[in-house]
PDB file of N, CA and C in Angstrom:
ATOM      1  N   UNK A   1      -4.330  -6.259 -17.742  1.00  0.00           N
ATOM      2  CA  UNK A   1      -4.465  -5.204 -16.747  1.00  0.00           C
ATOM      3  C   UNK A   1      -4.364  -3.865 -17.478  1.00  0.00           C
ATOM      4  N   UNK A   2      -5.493  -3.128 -17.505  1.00  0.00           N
ATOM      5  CA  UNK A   2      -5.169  -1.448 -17.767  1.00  0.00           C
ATOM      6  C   UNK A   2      -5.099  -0.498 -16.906  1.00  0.00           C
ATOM      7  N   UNK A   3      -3.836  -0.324 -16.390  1.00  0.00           N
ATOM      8  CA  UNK A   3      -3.568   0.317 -15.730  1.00  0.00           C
ATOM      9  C   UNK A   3      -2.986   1.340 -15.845  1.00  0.00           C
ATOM     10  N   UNK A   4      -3.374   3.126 -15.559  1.00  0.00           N
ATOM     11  CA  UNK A   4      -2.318   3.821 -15.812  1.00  0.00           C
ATOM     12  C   UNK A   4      -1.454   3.790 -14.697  1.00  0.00           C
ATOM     13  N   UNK A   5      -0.502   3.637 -14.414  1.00  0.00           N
ATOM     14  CA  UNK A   5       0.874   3.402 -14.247  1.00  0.00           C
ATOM     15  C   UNK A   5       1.158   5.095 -13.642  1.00  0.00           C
ATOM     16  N   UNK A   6       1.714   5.485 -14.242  1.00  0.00           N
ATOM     17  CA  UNK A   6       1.788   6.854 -13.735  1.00  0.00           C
ATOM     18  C   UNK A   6       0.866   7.438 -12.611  1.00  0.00           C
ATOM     19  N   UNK A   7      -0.772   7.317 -13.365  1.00  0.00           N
ATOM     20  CA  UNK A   7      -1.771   7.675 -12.182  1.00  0.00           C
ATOM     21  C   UNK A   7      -1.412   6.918 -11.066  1.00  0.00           C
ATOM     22  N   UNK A   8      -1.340   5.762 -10.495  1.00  0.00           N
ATOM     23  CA  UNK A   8      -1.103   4.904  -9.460  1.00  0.00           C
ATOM     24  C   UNK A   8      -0.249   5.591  -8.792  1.00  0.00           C
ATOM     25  N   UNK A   9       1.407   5.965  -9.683  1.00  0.00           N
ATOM     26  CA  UNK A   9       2.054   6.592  -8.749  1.00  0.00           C
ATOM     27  C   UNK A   9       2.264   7.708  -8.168  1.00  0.00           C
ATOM     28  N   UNK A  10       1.121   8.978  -8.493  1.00  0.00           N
ATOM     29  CA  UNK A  10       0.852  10.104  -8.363  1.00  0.00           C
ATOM     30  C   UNK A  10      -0.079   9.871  -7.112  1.00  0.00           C
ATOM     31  N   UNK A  11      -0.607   9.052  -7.401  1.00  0.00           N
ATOM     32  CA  UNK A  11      -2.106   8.445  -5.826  1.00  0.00           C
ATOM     33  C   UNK A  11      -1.113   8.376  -4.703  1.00  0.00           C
ATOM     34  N   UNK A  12      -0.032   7.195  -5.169  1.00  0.00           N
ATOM     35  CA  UNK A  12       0.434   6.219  -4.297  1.00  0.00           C
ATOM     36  C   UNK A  12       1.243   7.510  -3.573  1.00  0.00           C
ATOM     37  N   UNK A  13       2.115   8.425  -4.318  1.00  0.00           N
ATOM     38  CA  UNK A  13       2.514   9.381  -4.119  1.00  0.00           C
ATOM     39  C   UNK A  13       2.216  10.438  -3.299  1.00  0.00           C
ATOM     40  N   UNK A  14       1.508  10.615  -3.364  1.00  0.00           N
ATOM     41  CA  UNK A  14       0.372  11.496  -2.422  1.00  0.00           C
ATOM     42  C   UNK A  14      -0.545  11.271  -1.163  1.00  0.00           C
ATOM     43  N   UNK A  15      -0.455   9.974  -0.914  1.00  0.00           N
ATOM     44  CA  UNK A  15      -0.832   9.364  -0.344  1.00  0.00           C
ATOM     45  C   UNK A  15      -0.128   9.201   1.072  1.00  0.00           C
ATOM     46  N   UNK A  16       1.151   8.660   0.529  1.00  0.00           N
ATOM     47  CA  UNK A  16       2.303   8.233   1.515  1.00  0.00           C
ATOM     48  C   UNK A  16       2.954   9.920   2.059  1.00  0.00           C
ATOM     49  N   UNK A  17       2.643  10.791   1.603  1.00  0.00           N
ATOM     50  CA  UNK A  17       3.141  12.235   1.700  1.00  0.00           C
ATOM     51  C   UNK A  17       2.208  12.366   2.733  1.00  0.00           C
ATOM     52  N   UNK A  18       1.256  11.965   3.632  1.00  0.00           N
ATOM     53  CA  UNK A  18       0.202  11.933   4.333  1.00  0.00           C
ATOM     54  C   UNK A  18       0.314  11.168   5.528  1.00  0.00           C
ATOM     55  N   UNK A  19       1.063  10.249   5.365  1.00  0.00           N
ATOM     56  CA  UNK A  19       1.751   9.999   6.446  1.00  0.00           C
ATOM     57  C   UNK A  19       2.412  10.187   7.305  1.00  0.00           C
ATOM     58  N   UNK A  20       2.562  10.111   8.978  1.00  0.00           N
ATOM     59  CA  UNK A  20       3.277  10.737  10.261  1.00  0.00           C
ATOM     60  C   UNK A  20       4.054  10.087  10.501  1.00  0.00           C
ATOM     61  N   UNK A  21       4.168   8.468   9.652  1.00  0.00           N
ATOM     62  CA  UNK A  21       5.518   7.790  10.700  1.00  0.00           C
ATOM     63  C   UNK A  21       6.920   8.095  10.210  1.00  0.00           C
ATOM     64  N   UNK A  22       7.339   7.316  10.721  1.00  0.00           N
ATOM     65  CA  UNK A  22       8.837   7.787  10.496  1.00  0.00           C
ATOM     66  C   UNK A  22       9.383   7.229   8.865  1.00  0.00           C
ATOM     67  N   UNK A  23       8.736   5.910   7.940  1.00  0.00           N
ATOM     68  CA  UNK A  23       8.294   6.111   6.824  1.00  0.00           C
ATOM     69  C   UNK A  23       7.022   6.199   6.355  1.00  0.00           C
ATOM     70  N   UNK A  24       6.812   6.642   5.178  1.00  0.00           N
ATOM     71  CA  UNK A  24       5.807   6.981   4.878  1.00  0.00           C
ATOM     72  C   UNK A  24       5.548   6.233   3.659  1.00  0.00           C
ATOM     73  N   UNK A  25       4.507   5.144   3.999  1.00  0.00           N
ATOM     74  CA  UNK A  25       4.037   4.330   3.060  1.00  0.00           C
ATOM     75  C   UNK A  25       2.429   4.169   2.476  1.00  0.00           C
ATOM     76  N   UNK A  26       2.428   4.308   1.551  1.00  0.00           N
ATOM     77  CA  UNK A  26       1.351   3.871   1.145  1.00  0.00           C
ATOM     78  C   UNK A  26       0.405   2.667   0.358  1.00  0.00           C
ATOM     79  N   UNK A  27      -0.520   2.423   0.368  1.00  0.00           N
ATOM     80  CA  UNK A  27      -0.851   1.209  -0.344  1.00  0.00           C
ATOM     81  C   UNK A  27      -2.281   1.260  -1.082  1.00  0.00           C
ATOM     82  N   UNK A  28      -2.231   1.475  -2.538  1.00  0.00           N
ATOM     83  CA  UNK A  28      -3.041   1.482  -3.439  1.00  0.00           C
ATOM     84  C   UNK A  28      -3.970   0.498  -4.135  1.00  0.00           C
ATOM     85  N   UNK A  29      -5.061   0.256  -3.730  1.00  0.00           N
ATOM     86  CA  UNK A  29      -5.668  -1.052  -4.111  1.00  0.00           C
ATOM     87  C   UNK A  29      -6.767  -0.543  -5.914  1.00  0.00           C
ATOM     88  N   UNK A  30      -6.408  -1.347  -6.398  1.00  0.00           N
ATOM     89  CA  UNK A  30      -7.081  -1.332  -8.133  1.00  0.00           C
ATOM     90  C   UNK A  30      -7.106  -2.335  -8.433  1.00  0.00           C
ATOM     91  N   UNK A  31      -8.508  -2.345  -9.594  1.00  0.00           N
ATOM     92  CA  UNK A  31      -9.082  -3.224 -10.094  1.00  0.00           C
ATOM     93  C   UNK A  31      -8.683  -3.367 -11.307  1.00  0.00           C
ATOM     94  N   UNK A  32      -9.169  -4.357 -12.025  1.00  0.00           N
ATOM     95  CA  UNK A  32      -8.559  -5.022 -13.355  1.00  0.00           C
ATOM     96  C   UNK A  32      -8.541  -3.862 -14.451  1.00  0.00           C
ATOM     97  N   UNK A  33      -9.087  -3.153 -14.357  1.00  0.00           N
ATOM     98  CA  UNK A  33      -9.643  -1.997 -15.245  1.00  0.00           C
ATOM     99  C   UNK A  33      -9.254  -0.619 -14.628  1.00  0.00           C
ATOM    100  N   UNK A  34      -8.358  -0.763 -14.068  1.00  0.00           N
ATOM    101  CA  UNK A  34      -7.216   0.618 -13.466  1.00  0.00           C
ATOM    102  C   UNK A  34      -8.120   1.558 -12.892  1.00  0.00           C
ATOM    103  N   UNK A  35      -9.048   1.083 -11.978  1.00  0.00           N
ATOM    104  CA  UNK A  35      -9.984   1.863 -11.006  1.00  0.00           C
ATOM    105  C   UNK A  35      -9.262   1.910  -9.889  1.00  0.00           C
ATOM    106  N   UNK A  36      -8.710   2.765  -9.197  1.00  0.00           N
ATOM    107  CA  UNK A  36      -8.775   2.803  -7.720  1.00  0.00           C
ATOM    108  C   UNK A  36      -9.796   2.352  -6.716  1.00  0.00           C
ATOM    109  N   UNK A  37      -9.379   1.130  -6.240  1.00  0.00           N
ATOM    110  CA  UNK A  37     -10.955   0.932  -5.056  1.00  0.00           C
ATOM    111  C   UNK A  37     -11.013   0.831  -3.739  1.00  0.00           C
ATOM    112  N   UNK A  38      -9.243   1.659  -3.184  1.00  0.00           N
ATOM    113  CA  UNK A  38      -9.151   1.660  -1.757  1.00  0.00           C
ATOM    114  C   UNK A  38      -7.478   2.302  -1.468  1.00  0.00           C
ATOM    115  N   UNK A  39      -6.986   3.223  -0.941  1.00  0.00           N
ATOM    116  CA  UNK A  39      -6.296   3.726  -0.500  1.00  0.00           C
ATOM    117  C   UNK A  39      -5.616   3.977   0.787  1.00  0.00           C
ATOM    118  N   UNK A  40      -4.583   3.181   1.267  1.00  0.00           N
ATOM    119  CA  UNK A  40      -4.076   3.284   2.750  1.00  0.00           C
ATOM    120  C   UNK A  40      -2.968   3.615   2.854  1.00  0.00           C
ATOM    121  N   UNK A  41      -2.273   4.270   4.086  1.00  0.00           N
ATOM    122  CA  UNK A  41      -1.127   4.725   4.260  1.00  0.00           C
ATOM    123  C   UNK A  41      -1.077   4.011   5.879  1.00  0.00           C
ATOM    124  N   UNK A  42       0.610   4.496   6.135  1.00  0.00           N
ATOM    125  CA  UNK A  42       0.700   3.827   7.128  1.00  0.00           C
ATOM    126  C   UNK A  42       0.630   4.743   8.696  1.00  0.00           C
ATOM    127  N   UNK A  43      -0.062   4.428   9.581  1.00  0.00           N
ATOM    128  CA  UNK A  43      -0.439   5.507  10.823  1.00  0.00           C
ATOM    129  C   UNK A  43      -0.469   5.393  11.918  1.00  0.00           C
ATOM    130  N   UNK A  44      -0.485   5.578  13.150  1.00  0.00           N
ATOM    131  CA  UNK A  44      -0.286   5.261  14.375  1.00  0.00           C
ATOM    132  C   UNK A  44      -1.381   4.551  14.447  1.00  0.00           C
ATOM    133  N   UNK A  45      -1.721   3.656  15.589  1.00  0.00           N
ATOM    134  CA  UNK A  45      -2.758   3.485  16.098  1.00  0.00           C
ATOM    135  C   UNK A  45      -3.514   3.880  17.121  1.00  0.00           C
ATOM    136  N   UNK A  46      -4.865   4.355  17.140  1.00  0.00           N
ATOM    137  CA  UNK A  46      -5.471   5.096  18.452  1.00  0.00           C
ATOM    138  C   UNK A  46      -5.529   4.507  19.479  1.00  0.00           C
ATOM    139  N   UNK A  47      -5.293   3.220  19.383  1.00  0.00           N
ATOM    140  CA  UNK A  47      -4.889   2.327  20.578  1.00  0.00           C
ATOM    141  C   UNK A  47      -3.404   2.478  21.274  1.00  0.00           C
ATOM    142  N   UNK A  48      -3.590   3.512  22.335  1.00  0.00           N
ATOM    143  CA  UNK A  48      -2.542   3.232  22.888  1.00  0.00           C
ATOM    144  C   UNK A  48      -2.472   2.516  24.065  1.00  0.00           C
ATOM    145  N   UNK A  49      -1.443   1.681  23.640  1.00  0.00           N
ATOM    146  CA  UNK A  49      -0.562   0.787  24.511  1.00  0.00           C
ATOM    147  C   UNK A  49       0.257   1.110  25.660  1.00  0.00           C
ATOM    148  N   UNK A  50       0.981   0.455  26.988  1.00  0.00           N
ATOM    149  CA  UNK A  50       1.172   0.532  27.554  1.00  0.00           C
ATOM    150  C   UNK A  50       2.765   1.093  27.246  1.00  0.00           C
ATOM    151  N   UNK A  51       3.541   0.368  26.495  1.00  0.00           N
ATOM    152  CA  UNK A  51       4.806   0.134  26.109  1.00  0.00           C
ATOM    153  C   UNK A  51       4.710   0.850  24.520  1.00  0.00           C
ATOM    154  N   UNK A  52       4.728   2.169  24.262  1.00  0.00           N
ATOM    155  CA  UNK A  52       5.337   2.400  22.822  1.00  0.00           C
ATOM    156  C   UNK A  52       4.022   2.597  21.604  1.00  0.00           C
ATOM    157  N   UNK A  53       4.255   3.395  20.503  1.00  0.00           N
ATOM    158  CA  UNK A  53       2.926   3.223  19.539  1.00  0.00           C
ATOM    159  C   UNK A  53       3.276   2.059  18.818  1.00  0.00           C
ATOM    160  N   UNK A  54       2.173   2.040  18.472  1.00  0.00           N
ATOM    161  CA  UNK A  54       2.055   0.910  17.194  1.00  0.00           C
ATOM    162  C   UNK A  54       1.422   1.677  15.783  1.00  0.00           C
ATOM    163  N   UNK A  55       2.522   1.184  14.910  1.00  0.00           N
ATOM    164  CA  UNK A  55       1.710   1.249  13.560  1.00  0.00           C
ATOM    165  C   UNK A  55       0.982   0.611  12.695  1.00  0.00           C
ATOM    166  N   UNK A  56       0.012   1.520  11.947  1.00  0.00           N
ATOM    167  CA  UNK A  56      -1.453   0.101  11.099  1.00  0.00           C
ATOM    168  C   UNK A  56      -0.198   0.608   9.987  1.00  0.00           C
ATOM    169  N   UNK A  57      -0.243  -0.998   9.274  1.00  0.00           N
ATOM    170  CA  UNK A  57       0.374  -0.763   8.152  1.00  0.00           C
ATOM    171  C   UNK A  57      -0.532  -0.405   6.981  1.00  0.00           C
ATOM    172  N   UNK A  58      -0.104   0.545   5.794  1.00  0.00           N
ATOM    173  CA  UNK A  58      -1.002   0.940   4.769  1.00  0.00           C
ATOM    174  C   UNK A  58      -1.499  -0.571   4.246  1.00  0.00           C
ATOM    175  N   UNK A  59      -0.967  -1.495   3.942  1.00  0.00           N
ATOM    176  CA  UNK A  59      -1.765  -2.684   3.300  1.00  0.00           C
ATOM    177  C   UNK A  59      -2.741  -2.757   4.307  1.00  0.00           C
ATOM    178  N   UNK A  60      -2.641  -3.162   5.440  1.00  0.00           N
ATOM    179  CA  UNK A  60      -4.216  -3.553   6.394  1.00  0.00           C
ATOM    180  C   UNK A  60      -5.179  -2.308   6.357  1.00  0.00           C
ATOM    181  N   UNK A  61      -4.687  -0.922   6.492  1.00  0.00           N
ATOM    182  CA  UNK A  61      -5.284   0.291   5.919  1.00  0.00           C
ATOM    183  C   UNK A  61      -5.939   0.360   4.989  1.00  0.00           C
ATOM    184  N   UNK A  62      -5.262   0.132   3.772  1.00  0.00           N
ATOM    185  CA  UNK A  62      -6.070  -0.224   2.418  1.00  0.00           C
ATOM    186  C   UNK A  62      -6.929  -1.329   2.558  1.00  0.00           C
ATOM    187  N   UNK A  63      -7.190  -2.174   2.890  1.00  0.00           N
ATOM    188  CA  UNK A  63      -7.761  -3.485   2.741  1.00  0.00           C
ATOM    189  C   UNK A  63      -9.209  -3.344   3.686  1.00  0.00           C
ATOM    190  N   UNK A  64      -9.360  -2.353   4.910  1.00  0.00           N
ATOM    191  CA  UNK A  64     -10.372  -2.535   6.019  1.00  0.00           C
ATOM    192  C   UNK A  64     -11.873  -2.318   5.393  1.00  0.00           C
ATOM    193  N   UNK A  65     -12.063  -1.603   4.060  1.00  0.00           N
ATOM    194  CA  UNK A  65     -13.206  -1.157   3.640  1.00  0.00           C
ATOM    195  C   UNK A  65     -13.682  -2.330   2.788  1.00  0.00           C
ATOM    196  N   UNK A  66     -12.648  -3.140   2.254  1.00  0.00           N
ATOM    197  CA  UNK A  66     -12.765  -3.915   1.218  1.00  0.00           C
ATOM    198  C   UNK A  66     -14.066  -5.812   1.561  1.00  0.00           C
ATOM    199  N   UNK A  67     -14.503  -5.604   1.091  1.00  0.00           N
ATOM    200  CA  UNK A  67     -14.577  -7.093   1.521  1.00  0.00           C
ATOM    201  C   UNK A  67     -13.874  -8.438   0.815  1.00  0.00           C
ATOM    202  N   UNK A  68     -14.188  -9.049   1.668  1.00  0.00           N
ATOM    203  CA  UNK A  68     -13.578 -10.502   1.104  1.00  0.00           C
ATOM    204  C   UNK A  68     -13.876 -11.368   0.267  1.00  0.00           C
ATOM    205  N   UNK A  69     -13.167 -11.497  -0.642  1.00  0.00           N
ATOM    206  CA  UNK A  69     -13.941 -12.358  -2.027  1.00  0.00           C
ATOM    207  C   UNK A  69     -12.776 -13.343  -2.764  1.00  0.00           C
ATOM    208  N   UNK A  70     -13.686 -14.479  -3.290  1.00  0.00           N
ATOM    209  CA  UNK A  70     -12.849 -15.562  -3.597  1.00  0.00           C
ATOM    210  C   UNK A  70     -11.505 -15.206  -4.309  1.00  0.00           C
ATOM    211  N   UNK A  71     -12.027 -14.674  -5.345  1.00  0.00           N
ATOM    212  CA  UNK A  71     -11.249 -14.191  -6.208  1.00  0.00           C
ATOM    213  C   UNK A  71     -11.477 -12.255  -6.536  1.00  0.00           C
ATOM    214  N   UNK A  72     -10.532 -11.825  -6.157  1.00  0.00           N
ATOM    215  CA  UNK A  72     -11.083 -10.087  -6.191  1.00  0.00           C
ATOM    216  C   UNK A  72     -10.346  -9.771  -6.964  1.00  0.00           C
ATOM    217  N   UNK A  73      -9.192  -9.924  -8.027  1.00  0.00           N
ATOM    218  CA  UNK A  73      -8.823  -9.505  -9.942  1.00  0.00           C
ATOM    219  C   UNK A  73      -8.574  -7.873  -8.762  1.00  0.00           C
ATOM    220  N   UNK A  74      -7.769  -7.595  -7.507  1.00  0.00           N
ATOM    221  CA  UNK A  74      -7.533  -6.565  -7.500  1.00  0.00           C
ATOM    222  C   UNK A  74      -5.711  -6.793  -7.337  1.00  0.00           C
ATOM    223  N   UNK A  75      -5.346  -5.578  -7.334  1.00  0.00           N
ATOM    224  CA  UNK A  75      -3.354  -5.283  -7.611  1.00  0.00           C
ATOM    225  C   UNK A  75      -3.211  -4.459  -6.513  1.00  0.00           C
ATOM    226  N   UNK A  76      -2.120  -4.401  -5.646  1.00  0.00           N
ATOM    227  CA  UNK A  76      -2.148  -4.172  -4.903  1.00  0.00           C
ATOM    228  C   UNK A  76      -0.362  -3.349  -4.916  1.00  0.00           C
ATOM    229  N   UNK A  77      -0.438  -1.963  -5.164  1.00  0.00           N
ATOM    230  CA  UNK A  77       0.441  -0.906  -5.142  1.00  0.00           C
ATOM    231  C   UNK A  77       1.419  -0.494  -3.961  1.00  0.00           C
ATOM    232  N   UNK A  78       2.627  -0.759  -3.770  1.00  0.00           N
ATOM    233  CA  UNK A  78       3.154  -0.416  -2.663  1.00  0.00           C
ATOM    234  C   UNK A  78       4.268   0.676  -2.599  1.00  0.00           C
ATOM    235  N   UNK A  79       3.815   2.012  -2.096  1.00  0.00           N
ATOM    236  CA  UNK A  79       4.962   2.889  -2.882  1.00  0.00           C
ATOM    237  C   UNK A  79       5.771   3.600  -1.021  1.00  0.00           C
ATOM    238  N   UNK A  80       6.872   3.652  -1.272  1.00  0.00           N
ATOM    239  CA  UNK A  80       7.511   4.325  -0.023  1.00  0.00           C
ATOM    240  C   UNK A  80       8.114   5.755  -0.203  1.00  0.00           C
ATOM    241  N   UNK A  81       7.547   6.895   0.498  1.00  0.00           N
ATOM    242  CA  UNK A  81       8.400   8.337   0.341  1.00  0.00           C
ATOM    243  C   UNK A  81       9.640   8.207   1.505  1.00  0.00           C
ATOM    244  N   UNK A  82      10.250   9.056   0.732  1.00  0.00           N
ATOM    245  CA  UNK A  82      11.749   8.808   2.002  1.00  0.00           C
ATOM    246  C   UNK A  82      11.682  10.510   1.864  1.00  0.00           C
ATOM    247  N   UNK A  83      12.779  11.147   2.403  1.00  0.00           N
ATOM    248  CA  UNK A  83      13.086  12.218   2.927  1.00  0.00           C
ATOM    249  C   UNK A  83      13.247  12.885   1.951  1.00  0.00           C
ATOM    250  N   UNK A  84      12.704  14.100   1.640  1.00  0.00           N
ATOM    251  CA  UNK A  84      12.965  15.068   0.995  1.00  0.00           C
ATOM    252  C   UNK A  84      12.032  15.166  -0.483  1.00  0.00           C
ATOM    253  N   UNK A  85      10.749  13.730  -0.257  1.00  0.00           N
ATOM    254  CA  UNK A  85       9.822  12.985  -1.047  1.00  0.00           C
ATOM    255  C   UNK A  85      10.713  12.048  -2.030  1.00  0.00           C
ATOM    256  N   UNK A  86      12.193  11.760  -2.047  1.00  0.00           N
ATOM    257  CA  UNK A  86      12.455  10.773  -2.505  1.00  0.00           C
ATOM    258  C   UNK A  86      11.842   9.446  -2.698  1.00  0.00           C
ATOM    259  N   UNK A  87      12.020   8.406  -3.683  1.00  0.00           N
ATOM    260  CA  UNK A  87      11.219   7.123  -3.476  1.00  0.00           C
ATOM    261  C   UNK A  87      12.174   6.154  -3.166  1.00  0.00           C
ATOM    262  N   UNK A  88      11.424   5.340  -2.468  1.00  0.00           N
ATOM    263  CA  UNK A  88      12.625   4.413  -1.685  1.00  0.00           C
ATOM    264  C   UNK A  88      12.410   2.764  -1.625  1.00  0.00           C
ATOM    265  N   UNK A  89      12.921   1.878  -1.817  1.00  0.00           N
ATOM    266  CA  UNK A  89      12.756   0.525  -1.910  1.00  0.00           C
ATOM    267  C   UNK A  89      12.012   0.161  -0.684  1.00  0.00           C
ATOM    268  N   UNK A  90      10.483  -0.376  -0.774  1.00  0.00           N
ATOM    269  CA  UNK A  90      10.005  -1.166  -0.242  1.00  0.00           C
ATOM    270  C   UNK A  90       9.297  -2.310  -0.507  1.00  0.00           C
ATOM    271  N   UNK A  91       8.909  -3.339   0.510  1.00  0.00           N
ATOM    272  CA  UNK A  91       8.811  -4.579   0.486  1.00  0.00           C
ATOM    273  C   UNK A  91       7.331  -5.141   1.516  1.00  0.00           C
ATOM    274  N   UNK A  92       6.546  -5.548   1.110  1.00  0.00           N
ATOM    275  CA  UNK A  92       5.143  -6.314   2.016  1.00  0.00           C
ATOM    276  C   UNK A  92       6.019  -7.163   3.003  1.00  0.00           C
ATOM    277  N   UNK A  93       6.219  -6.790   4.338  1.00  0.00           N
ATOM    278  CA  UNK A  93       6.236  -7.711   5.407  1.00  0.00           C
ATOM    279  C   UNK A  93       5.590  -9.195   5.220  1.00  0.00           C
ATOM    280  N   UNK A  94       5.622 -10.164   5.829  1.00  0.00           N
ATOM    281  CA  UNK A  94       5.170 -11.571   6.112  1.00  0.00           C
ATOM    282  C   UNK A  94       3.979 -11.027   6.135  1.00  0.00           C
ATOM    283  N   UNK A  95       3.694 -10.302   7.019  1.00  0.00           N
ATOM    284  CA  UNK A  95       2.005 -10.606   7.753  1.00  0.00           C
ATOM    285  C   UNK A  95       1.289  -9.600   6.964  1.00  0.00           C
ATOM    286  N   UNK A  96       1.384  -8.686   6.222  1.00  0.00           N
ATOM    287  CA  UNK A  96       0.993  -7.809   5.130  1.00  0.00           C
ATOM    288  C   UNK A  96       0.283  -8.414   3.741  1.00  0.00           C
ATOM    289  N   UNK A  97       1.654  -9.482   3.100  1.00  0.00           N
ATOM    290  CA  UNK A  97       1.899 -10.427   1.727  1.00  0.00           C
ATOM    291  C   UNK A  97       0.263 -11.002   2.297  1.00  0.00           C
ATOM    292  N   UNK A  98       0.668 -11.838   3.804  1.00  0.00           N
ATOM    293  CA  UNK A  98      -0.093 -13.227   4.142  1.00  0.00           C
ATOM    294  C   UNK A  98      -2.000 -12.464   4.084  1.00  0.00           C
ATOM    295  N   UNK A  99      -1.960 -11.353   4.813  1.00  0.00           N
ATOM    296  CA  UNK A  99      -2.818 -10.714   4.667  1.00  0.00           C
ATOM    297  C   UNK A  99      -3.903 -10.143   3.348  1.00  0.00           C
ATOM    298  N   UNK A 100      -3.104  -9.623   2.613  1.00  0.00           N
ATOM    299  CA  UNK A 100      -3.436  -9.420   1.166  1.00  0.00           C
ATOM    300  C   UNK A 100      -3.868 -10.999   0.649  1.00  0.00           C
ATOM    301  N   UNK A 101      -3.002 -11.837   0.191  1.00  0.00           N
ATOM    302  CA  UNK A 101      -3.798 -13.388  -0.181  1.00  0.00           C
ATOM    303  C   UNK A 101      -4.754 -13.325   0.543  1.00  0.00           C
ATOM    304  N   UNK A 102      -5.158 -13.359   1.460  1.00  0.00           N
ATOM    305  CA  UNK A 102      -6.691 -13.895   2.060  1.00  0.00           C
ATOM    306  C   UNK A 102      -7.648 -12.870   1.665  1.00  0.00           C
ATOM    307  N   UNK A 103      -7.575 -12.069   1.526  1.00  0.00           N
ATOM    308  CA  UNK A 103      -7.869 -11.072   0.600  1.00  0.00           C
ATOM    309  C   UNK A 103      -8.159 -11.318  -0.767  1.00  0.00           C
ATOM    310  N   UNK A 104      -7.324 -12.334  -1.201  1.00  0.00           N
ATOM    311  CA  UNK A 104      -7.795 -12.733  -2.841  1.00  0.00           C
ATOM    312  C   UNK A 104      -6.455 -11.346  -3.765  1.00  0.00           C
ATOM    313  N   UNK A 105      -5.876 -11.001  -2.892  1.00  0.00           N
ATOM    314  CA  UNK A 105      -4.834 -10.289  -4.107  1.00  0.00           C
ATOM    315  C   UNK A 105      -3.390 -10.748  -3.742  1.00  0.00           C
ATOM    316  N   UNK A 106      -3.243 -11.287  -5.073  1.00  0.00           N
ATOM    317  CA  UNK A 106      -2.156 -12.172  -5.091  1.00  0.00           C
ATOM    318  C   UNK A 106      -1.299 -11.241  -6.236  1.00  0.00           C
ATOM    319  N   UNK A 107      -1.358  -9.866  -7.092  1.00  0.00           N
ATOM    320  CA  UNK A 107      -0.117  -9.479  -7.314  1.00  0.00           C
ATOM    321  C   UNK A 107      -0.097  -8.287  -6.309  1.00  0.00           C
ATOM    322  N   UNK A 108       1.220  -8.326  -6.281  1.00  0.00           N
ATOM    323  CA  UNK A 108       1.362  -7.289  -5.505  1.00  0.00           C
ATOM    324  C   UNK A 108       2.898  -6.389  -5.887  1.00  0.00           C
ATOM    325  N   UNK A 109       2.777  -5.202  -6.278  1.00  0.00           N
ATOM    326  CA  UNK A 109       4.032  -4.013  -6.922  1.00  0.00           C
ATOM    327  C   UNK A 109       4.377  -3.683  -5.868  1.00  0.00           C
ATOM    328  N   UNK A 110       5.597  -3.393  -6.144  1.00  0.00           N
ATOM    329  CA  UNK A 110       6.194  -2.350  -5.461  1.00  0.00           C
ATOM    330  C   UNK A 110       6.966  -1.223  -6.339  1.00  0.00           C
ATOM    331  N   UNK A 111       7.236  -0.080  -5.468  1.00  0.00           N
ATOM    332  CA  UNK A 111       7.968   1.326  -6.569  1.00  0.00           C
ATOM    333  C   UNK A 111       9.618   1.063  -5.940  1.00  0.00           C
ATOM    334  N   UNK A 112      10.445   1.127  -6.817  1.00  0.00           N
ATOM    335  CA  UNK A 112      11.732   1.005  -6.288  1.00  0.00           C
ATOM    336  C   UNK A 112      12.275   2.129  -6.842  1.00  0.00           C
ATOM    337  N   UNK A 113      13.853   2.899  -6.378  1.00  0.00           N
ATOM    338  CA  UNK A 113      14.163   4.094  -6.263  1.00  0.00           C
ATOM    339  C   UNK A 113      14.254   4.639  -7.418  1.00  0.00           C
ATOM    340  N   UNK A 114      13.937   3.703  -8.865  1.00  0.00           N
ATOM    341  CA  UNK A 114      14.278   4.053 -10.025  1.00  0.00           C
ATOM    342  C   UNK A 114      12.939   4.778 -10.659  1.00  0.00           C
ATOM    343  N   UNK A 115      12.115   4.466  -9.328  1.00  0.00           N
ATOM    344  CA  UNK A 115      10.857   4.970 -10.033  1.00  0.00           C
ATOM    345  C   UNK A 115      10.089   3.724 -11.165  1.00  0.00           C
ATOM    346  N   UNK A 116      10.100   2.618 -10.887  1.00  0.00           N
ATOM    347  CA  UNK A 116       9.151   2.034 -11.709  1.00  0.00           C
ATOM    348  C   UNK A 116       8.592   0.859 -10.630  1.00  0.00           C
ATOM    349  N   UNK A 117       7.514   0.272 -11.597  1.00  0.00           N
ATOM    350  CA  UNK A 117       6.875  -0.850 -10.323  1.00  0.00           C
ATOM    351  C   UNK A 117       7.412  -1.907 -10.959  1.00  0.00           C
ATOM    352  N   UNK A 118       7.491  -2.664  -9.835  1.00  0.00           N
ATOM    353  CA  UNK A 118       8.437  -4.115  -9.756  1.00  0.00           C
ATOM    354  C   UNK A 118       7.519  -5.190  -8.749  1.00  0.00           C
ATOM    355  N   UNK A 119       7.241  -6.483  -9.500  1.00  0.00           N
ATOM    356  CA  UNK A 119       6.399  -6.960  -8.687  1.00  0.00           C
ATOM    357  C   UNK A 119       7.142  -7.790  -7.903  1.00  0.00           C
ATOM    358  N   UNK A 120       6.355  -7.510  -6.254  1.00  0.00           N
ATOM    359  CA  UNK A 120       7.081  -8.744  -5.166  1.00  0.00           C
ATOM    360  C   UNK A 120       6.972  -9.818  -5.613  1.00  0.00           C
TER     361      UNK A 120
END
């Protein structure tokens, strides 16, 4: 994997700073060759519901442009801003992880508060 590392977290970074919910997550999709090939954060949905908003999570965000392929050699970046742009420990939900595999991306990072990526 050539990845710059840093760039990812300047994207991922900037990204999640773009966000309205109450965290602000983002999710960076790259290819084997440290291309960016899809960018999501996490956002309300324009569907409103009867009972409360709902949020699209940045992984299904990132993923809607993408198509589906056996094997897609893509990595899948998960970075969280907390308050004050701190970085903060996050984690792919069940239905996020389950989502991404069918997808064909099976690693998947995360940024933890130390500032480095750590894979789920």
């Amino acid at each position: 994997m050539q990845v710059d590392l840093d760039h990812i977290f300047k994207v991922a970074k900037e990204a999640a700073e773009r966000s309205q919910c109450r965290y602000n997550v983002s999710c960076v999709l790259v290819d084997k060759r440290g291309d960016v090939v899809s960018i999501g954060i996490n956002h309300w949905s324009s569907n409103r519901p009867k009972m409360g908003r709902r949020t699209v999570h940045a992984e299904l965000d990132a993923i809607r442009g993408i198509k589906k392929m056996k094997e897609s050699n893509l990595y899948a970046f998960i970075y969280r801003c907390g308050a004050g742009g701190a970085t903060r420990n996050i984690n792919c939900c069940d239905a996020c992880k389950s989502l991404l595999r069918a997808y064909g991306i099976e690693k998947i990072f995360y940024m933890t508060e130390n500032e480095e990526w750590v894979r789920a």
